[in-house]
Every structure is written in C-alpha cells, then in structure tokens.
Protein backbone atom coordinates (compact mmCIF):
# COMPACT_ATOMS: atom_id res chain seq x y z
CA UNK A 1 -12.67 -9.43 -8.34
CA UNK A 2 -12.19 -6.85 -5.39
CA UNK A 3 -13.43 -3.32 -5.82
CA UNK A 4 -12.40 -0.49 -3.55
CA UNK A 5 -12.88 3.32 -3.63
CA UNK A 6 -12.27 6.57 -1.98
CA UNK A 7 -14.33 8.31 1.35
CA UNK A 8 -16.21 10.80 -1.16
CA UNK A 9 -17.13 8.03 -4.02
CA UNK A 10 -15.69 10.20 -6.38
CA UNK A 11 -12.93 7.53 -7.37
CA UNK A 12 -13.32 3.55 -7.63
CA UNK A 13 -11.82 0.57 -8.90
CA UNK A 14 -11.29 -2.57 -9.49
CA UNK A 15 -8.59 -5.38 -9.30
CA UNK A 16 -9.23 -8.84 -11.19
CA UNK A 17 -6.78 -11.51 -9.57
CA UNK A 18 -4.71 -12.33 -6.89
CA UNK A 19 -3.48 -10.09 -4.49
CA UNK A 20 -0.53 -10.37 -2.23
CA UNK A 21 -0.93 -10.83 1.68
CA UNK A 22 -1.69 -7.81 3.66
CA UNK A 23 1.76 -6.34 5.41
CA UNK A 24 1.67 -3.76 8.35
CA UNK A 25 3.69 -0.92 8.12
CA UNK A 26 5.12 0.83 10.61
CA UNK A 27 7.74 3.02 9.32
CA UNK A 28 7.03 6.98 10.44
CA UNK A 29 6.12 7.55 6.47
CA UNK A 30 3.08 5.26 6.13
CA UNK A 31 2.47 6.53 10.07
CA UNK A 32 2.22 10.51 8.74
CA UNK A 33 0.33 9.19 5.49
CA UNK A 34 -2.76 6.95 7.23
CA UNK A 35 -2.59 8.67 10.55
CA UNK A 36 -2.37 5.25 12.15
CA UNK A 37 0.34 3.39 13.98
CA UNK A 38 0.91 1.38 10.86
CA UNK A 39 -0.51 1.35 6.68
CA UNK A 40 -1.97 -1.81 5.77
CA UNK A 41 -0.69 -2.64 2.46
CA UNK A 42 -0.96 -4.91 -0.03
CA UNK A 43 -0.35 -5.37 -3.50
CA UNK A 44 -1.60 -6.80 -6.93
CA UNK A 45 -0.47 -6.72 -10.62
CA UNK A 46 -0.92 -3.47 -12.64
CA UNK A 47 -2.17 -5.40 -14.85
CA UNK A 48 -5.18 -6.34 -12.67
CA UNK A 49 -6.11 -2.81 -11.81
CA UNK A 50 -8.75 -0.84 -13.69
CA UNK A 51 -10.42 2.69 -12.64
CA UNK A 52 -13.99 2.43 -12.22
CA UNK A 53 -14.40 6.40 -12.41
CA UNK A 54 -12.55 9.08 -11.29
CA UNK A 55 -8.96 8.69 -12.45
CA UNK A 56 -8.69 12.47 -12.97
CA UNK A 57 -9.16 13.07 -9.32
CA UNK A 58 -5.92 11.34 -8.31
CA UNK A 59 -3.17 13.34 -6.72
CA UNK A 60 0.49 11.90 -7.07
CA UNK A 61 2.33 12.72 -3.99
CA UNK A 62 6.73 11.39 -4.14
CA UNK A 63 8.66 11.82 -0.70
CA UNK A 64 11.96 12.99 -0.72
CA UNK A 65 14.20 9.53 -1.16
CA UNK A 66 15.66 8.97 2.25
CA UNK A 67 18.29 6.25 1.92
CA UNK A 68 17.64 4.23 -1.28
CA UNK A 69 15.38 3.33 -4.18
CA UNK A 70 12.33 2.86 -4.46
CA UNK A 71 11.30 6.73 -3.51
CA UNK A 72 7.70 6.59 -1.69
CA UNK A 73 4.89 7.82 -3.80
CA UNK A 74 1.45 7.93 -2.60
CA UNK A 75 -1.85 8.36 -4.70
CA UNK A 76 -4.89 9.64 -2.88
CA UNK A 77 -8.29 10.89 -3.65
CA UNK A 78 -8.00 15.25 -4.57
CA UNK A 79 -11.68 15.69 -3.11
CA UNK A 80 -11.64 13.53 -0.06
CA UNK A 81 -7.66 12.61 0.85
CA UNK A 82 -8.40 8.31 0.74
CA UNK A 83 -5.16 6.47 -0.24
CA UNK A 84 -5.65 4.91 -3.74
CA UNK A 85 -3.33 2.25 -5.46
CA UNK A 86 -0.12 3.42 -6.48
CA UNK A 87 2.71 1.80 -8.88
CA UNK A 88 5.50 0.36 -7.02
CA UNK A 89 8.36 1.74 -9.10
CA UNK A 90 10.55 -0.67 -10.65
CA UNK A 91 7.97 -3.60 -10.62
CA UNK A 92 4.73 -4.64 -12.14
CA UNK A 93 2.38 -4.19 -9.14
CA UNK A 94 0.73 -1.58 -7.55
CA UNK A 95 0.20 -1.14 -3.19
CA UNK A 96 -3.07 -0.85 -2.06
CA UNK A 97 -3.47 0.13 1.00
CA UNK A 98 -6.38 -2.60 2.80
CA UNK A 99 -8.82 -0.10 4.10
CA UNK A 100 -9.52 1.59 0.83
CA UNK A 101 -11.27 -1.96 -0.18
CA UNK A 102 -14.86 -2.27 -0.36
CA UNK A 103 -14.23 -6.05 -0.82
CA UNK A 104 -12.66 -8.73 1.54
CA UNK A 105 -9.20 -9.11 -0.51
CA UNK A 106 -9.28 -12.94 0.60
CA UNK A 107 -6.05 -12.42 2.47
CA UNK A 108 -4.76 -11.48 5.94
CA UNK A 109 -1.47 -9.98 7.35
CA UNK A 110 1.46 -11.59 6.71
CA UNK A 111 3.75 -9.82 8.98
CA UNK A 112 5.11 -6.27 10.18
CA UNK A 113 7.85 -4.05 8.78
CA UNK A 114 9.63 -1.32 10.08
CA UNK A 115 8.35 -1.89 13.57
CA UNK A 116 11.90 -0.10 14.85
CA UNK A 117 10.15 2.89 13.86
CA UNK A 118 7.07 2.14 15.66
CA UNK A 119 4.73 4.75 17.74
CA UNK A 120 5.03 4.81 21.05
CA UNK A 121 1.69 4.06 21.71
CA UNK A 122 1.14 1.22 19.64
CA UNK A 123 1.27 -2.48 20.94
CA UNK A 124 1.95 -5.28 18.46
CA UNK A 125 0.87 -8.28 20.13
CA UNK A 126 0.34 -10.88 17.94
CA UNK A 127 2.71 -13.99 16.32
CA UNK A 128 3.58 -12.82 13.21
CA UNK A 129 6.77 -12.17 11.66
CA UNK A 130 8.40 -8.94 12.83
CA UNK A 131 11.33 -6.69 11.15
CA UNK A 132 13.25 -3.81 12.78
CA UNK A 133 13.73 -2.51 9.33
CA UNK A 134 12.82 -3.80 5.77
CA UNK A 135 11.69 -6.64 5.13
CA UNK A 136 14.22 -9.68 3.94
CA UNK A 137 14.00 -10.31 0.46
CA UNK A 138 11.82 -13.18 0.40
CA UNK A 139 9.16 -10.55 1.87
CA UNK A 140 9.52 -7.96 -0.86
CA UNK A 141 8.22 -7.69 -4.21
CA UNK A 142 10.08 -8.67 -6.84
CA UNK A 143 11.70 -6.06 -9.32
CA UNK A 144 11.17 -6.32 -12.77
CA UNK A 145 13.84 -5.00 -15.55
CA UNK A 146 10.96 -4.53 -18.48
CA UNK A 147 9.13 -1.00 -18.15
CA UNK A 148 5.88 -0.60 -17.97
C-alpha cells in the first residue's frame, strides 16, 4: 500500500496495488498545472484508490479539449492547491501525480512525453524513451468500454 496526501494534510489517501511506471510530462498543460518543466505521473486502478479524509475538499478542474479526447481534468486540494488523483476518463485508473506520495510507489520513470512542448530551460539528459508528442500506444493506458 502507498499513501499520499496534500501540502495542508487536509486530504489523504491511499492506493492498495500496483501502480504503473512514473511518466514525465512535458506538455505546456501539466507545465502551467505543477509549475515545473514536466508532471510526474503515474497511474493505478480506481479500484485501488480510497480517501483517507478529506474528499470534500477536492476541486475538479476540466481544460478546454484542445485536439481530441480524453479532455484534461485535474483534482487538487481547495485549501492548499496539491494535485490529487484524478479519473482518467474512459478507463479504469486514476493519474497520480508522483510528488503528492508520501510513499516510495516502487517504480521509476519510464519515459517522457510531449517533450516537443518542452520549456526552454529544461534539459532532459538521461536514456529514456522520448516522444515529440503522445505517447505510442503501447505507452498509454488502455481504454475501457464498461463505465464506471
């Protein structure tokens, strides 16, 4: 089990199981939502995930679609702003983004997307796999056609 939580402590939770490997995102979105070059994300089964305390203080934030499904949507912390997990439409798992973890996940990065859209002052420098754009679809999640 990994737990995470927000800055303030006013939201926690926990996620029983496996989680995917940790992929670095640098698409201008995830940029504008952790303030970073890149978001850290990875995911695990809604199933897995259960609220320690503070569901009510979670904000839903959806991005105008840009070019094609899934829209962005972003969960965060009301009181403090801290990323939180957040249902990846169309498929049984939620994104967490790494940082928010108050647990070693047990995995590492696995590669980074959308480094086309990378800031300027940002070196990548290490060997993994790197995409212009998205990901190929042996990188993505899979979709699911059952509803949650």
């Amino acid at each position: 089990m990994v737990e995470g939580s927000c800055l303030c402590g006013g939201v926690a939770f926990a996620i029983e199981g496996r989680l995917t490997g940790i992929q670095l995102c640098h698409a201008r979105r995830c940029q504008k939502f952790t303030g970073s070059a890149f978001s850290p994300e990875l995911a695990a089964k809604e199933s897995s995930l259960r609220w320690i305390r503070g569901e009510e203080l979670i904000t839903v934030y959806e991005a105008p679609l840009l070019r094609e499904p899934p829209p962005l949507r972003r969960a965060f912390c009301r009181v403090c702003g801290s990323p939180l997990p957040t249902p990846l439409e169309g498929t049984a798992y939620v994104v967490v983004l790494a940082g928010v973890l108050d647990d070693d996940p047990g995995t590492r990065p696995l590669g980074h997307i959308f480094v086309g859209q990378d800031a300027a002052w940002n070196r990548v420098d290490d060997d993994l796999p790197r995409f212009e754009e998205r990901p190929p679809p042996e990188f993505r999640i899979r979709s699911t056609t059952s509803t949650r």
